[in-house]
Protein backbone atom coordinates (compact mmCIF):
# COMPACT_ATOMS: atom_id res chain seq x y z
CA UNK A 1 -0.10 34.66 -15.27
CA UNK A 2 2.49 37.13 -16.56
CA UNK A 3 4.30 39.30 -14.34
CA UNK A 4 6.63 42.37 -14.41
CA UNK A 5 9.57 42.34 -11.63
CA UNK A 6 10.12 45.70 -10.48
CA UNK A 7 14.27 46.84 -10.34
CA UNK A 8 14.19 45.55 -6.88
CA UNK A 9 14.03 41.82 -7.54
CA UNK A 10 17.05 40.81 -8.07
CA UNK A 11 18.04 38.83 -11.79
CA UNK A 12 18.62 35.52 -9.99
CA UNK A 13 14.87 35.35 -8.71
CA UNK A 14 13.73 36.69 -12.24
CA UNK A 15 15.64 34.07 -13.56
CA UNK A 16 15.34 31.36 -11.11
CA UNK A 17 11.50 31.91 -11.78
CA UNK A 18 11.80 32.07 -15.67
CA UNK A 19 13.84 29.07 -15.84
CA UNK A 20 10.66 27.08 -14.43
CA UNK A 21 8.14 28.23 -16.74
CA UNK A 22 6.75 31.38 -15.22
CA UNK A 23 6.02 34.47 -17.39
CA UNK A 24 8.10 36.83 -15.91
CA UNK A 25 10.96 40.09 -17.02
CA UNK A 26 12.73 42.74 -15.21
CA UNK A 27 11.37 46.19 -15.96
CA UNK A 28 14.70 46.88 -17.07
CA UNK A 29 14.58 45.02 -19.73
CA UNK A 30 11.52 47.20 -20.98
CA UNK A 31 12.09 50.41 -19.64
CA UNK A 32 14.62 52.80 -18.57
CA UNK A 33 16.47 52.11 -15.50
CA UNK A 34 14.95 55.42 -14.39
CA UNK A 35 11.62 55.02 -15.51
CA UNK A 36 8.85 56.21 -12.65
CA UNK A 37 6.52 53.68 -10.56
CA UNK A 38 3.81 55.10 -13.28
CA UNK A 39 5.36 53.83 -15.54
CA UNK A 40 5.74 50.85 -14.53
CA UNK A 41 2.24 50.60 -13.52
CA UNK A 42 1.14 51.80 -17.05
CA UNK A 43 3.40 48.90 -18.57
CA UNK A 44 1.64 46.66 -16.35
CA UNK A 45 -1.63 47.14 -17.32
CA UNK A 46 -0.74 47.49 -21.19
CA UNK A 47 0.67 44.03 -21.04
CA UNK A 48 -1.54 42.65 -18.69
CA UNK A 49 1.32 41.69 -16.27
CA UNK A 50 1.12 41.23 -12.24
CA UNK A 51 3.82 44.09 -10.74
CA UNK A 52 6.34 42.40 -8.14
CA UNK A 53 8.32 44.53 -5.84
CA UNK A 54 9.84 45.56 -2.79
CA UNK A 55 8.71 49.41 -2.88
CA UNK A 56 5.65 50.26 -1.12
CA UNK A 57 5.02 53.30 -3.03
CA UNK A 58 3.21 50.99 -5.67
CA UNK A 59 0.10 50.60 -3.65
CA UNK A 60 -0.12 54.27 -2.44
CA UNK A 61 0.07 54.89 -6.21
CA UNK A 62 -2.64 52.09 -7.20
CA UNK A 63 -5.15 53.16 -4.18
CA UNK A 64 -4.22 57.72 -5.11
CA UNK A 65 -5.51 56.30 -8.58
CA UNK A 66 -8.10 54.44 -8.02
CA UNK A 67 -6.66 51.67 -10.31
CA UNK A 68 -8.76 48.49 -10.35
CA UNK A 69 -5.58 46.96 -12.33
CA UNK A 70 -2.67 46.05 -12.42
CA UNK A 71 -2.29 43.50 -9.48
CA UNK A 72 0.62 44.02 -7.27
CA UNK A 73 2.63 41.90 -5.34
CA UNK A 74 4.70 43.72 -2.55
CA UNK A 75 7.22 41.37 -1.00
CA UNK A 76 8.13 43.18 3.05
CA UNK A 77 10.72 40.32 3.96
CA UNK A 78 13.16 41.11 6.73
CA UNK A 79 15.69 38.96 4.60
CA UNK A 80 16.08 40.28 0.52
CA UNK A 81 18.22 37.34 -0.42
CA UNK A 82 17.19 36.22 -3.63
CA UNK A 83 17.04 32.63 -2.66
CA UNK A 84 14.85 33.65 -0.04
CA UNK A 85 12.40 35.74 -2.17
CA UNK A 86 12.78 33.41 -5.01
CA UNK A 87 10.97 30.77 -2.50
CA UNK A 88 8.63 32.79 -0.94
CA UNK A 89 7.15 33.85 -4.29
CA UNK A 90 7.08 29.90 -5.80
CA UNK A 91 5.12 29.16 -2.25
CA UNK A 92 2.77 31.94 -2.49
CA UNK A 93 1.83 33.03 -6.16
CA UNK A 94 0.17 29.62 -7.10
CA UNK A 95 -1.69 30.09 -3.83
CA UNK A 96 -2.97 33.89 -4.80
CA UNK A 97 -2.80 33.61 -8.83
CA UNK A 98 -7.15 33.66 -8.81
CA UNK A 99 -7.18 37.12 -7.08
CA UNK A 100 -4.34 38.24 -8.96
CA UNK A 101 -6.67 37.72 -12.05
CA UNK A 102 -9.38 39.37 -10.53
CA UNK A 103 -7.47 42.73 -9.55
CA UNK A 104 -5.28 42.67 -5.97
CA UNK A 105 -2.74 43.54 -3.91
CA UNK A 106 -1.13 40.56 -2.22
CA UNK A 107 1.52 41.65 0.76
CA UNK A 108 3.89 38.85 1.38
CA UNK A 109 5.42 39.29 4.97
CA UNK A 110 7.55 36.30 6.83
CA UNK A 111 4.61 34.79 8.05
CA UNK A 112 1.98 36.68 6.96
CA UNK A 113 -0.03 37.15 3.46
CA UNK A 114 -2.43 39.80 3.22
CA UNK A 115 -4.72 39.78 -0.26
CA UNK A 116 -6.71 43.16 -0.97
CA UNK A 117 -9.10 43.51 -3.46
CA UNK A 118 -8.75 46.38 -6.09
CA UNK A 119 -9.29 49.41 -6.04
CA UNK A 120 -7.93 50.07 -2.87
CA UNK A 121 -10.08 52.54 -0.86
């Protein structure tokens, strides 16, 4: 799986993440700092990578458009800190990665995960 880590995730889980193998960059790295969430979603799909953020306005955006790709993962946490997030994602994309190939949106809560199939309707 690749994935593309929205401005929102911080370096260290980018990094923490990278260091162990996974497939992952900061938009940043690819686009402008004040590039739009279409953007970001068009990246995505050129490149074939899984979208992780924090900003809901990615799945409005994917289910408006009728997108059957890219997957999304939104992260709602109550606690942002990057060790935090950095574990919650190694627990839970391993456990999601087949619908993430098939076209989804996974919503990682504290306690909760949520997979939807795209599109969104």
């Amino acid at each position: 799986m690749r994935y593309l880590a929205d401005m929102n995730i911080s370096p260290q889980t980018v990094d923490a993440l990278a260091a162990e193998g996974t497939d992952i960059v900061r938009v940043s790295s690819l686009l402008p700092a004040n590039a739009s969430d279409q953007s970001v979603l068009s990246l995505a799909r050129e490149q074939e990578r899984v979208v992780i953020t924090q900003d809901t306005d990615f799945s409005a955006l994917l289910a408006l458009g009728g997108y059957d790709q890219p997957s999304l993962v939104t992260l709602r946490l109550l606690n942002t800190d990057p060790e935090i997030v950095t574990q919650r994602l190694r627990q839970i994309l391993p456990q999601t990665e087949a619908a993430l190939r098939t076209g989804c949106a996974v919503t990682i809560e504290d306690h909760t995960v949520r997979v939807r199939q795209l599109p969104i309707r």
